[in-house]
N, C-alpha and C. Protein backbone atom coordinates (compact mmCIF):
# COMPACT_ATOMS: atom_id res chain seq x y z
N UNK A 1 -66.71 60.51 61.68
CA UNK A 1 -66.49 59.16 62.12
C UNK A 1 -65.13 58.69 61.59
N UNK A 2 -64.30 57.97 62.56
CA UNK A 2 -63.27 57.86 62.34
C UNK A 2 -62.90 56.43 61.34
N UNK A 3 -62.19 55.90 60.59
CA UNK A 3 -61.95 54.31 59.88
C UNK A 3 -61.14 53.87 60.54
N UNK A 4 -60.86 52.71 60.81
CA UNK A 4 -59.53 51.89 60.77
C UNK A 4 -58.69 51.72 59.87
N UNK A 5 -57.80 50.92 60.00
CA UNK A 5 -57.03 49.99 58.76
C UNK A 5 -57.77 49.76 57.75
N UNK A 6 -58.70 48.50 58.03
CA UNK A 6 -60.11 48.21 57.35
C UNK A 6 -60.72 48.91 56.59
N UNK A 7 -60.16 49.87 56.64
CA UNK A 7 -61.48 50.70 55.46
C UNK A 7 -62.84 50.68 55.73
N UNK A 8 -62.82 50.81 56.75
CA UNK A 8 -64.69 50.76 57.81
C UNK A 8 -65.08 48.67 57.81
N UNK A 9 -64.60 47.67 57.10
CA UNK A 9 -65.00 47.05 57.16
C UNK A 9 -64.52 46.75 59.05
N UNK A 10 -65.04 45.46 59.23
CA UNK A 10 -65.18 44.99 60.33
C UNK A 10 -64.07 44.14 60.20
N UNK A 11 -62.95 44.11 61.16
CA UNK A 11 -61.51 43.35 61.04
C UNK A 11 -61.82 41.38 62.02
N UNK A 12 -61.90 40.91 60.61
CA UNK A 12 -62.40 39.13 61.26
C UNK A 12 -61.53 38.88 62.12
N UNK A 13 -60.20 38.93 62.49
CA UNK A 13 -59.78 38.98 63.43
C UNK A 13 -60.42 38.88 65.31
N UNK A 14 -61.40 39.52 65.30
CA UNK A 14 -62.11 40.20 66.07
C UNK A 14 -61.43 41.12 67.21
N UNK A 15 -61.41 41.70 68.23
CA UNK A 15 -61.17 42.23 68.97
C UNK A 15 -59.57 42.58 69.55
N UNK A 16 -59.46 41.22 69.87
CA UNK A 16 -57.96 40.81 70.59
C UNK A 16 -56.92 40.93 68.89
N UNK A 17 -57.45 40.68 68.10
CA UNK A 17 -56.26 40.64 66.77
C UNK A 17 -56.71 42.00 66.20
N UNK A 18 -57.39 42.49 66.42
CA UNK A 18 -57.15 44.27 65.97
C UNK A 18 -56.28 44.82 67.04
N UNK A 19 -56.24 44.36 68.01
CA UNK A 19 -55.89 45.51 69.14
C UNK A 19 -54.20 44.64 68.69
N UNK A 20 -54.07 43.83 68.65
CA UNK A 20 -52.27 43.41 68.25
C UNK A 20 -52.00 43.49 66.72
N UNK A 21 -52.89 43.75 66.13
CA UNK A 21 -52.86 44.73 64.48
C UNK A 21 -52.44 45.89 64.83
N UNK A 22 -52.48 46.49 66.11
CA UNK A 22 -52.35 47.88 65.94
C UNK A 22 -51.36 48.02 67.33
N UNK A 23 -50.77 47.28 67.83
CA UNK A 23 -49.65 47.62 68.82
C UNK A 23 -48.64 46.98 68.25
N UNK A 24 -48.40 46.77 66.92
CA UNK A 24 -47.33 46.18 66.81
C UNK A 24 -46.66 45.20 66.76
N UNK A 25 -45.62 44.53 66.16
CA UNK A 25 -44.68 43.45 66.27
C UNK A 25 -44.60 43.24 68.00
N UNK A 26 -44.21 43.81 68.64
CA UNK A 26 -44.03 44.04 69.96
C UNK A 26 -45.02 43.22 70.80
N UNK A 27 -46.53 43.87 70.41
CA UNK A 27 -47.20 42.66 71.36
C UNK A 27 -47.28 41.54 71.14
N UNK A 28 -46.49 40.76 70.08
CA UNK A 28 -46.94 39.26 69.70
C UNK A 28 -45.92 38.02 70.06
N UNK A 29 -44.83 39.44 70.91
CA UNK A 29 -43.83 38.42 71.28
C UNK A 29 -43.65 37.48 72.21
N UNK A 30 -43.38 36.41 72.10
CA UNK A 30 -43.37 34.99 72.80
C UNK A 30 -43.40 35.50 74.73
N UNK A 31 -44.42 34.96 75.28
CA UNK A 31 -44.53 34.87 77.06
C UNK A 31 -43.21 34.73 77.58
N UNK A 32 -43.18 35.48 78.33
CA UNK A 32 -42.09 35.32 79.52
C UNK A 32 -42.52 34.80 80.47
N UNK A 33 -41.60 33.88 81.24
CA UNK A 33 -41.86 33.57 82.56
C UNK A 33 -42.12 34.25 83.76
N UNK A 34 -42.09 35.93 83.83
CA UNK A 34 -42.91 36.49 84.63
C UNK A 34 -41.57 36.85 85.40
N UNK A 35 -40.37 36.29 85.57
CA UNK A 35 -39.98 36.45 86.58
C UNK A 35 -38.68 37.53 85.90
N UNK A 36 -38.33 37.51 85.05
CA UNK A 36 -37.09 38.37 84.63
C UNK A 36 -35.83 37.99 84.86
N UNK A 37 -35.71 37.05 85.32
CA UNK A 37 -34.42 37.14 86.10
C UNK A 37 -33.72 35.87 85.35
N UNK A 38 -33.10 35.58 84.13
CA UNK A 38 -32.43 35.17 83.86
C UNK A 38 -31.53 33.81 84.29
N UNK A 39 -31.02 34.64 85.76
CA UNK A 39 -29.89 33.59 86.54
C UNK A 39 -30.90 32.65 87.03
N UNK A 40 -32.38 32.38 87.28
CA UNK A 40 -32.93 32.00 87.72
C UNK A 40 -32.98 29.84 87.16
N UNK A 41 -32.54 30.16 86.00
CA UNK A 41 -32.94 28.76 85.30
C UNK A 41 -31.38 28.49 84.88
N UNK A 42 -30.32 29.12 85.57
CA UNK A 42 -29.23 28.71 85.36
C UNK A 42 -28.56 27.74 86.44
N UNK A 43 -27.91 26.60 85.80
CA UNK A 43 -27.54 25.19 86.99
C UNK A 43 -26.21 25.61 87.46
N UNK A 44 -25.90 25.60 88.50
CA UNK A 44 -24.16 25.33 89.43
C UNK A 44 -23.70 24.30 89.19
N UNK A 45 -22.89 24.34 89.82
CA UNK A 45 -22.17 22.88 89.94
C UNK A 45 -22.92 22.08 90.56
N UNK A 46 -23.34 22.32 91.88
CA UNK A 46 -24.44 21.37 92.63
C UNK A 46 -25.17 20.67 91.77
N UNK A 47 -25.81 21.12 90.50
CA UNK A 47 -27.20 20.97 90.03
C UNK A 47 -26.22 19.71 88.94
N UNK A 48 -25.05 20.02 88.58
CA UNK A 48 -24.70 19.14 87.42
C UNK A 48 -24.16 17.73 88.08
N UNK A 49 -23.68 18.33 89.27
CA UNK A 49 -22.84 17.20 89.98
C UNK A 49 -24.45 16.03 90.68
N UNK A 50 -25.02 16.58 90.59
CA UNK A 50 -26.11 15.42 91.10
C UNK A 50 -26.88 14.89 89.74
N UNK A 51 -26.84 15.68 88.84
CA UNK A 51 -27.78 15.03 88.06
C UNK A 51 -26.59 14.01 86.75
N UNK A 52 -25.23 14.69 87.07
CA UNK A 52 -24.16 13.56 86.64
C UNK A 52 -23.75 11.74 87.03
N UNK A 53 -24.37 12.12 88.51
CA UNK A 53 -24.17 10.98 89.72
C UNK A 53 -25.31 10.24 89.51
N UNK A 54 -26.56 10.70 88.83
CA UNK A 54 -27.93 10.31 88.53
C UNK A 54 -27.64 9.29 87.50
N UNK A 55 -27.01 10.07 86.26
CA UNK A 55 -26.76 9.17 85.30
C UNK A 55 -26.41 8.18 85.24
N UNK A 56 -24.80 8.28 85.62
CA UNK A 56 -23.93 7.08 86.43
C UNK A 56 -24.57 5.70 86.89
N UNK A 57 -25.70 5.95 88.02
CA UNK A 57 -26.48 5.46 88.89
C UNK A 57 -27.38 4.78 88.23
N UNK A 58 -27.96 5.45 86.89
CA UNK A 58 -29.18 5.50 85.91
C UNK A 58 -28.39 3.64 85.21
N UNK A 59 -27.17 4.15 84.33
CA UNK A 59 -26.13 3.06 83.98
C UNK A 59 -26.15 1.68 84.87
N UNK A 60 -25.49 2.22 85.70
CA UNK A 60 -24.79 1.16 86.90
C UNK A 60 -25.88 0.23 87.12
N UNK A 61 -27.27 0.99 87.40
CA UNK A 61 -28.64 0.29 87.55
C UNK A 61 -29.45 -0.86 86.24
N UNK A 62 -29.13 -0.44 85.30
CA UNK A 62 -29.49 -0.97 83.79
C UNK A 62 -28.62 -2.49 83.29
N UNK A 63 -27.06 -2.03 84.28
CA UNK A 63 -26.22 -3.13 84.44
C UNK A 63 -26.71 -4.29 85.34
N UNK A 64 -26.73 -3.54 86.04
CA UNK A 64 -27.39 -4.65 87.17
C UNK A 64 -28.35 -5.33 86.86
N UNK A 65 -29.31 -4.62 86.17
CA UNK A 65 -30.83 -5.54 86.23
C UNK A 65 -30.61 -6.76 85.10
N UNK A 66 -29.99 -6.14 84.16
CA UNK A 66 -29.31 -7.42 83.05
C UNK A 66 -28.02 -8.12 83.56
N UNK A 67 -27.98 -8.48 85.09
CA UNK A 67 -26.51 -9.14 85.13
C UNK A 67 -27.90 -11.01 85.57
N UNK A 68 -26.78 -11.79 85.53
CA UNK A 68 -27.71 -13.12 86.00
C UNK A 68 -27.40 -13.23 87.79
N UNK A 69 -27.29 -12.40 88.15
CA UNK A 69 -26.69 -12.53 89.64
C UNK A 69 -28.54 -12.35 90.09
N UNK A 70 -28.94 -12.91 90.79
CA UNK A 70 -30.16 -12.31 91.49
C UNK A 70 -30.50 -11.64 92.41
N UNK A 71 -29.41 -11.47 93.10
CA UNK A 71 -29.18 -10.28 94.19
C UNK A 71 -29.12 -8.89 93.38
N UNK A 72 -28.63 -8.83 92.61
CA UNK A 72 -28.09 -7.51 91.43
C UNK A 72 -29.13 -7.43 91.10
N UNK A 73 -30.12 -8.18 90.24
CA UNK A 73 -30.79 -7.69 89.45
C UNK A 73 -32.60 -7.91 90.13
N UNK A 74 -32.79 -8.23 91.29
CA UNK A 74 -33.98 -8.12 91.74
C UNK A 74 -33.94 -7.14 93.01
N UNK A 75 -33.04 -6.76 93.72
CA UNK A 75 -32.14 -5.62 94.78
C UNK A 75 -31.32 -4.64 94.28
N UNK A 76 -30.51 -4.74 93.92
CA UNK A 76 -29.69 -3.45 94.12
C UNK A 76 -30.07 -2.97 92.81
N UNK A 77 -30.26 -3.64 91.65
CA UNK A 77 -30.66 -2.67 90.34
C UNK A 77 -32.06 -1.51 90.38
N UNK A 78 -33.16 -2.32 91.19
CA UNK A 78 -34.30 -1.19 91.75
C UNK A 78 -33.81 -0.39 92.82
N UNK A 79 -32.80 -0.59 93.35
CA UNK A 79 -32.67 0.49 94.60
C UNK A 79 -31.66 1.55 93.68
N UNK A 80 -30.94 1.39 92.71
CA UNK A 80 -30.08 2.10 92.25
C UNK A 80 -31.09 3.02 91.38
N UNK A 81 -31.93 2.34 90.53
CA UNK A 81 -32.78 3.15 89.82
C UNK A 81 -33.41 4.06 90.43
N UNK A 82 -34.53 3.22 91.47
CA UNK A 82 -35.23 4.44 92.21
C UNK A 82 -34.52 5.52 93.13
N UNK A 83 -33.65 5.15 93.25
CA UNK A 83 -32.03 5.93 94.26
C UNK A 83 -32.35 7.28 92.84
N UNK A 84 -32.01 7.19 91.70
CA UNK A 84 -31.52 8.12 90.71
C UNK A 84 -32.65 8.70 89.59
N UNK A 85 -33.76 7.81 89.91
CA UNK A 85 -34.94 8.65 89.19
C UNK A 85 -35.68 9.51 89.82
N UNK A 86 -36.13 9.20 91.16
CA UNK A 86 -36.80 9.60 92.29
C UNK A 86 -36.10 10.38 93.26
N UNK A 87 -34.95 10.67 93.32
CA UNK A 87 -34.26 11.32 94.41
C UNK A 87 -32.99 12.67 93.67
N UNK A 88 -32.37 11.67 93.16
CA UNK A 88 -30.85 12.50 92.30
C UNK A 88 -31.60 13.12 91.18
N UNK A 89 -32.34 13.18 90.70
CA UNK A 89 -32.78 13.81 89.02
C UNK A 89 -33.56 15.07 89.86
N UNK A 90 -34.59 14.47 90.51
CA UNK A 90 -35.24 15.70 90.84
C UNK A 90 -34.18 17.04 92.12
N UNK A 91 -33.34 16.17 92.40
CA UNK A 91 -32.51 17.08 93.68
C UNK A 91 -31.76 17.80 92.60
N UNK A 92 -31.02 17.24 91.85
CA UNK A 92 -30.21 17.85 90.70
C UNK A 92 -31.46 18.85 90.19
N UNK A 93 -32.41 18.96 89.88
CA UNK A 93 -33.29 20.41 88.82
C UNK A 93 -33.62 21.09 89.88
N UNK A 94 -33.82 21.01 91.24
CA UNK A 94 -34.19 21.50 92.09
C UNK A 94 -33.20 22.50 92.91
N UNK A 95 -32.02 21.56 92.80
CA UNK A 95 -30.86 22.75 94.04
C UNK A 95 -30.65 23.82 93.63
């Protein structure tokens, strides 16, 4: 009869932590996203140039809603926001 590590005891670990007791440093290393591919989560220009214009927009909008004009700050400050939270942020992570 063969021993383990353990010295015949029973490893508390149970099952899944003996079997990565015994494959190594190797199996415990952090999940990959499955896909390999590196370039995959890397941004272009497209991706910076919209989510730059977002910001801007993000600003310009924050101005507005604190100006005393009421056109600015009950109109164009929600259309600028939702313009750049809802549209430009997500088009920018997306292209």
């Amino acid at each position: 009869m063969q021993r383990g590590r353990s010295g015949g005891r029973k490893d508390r670990r149970g099952s899944r932590g003996a079997r990565l007791a015994e494959a190594g440093p190797r199996a415990r290393s952090a999940p990959t996203t499955g896909s390999g591919d590196s370039a995959a989560l890397q941004f272009t220009r497209l991706n910076w140039i919209l989510l730059g214009s977002a910001a801007v927009l993000i600003v310009l909008g924050f101005f507005a809603l604190g100006s005393s004009s009421p056109v600015a700050s009950t109109i164009v400050a929600p259309l600028l926001l939702v313009a750049s939270y809802g549209v430009l942020i997500p088009a920018g992570l997306i292209a």
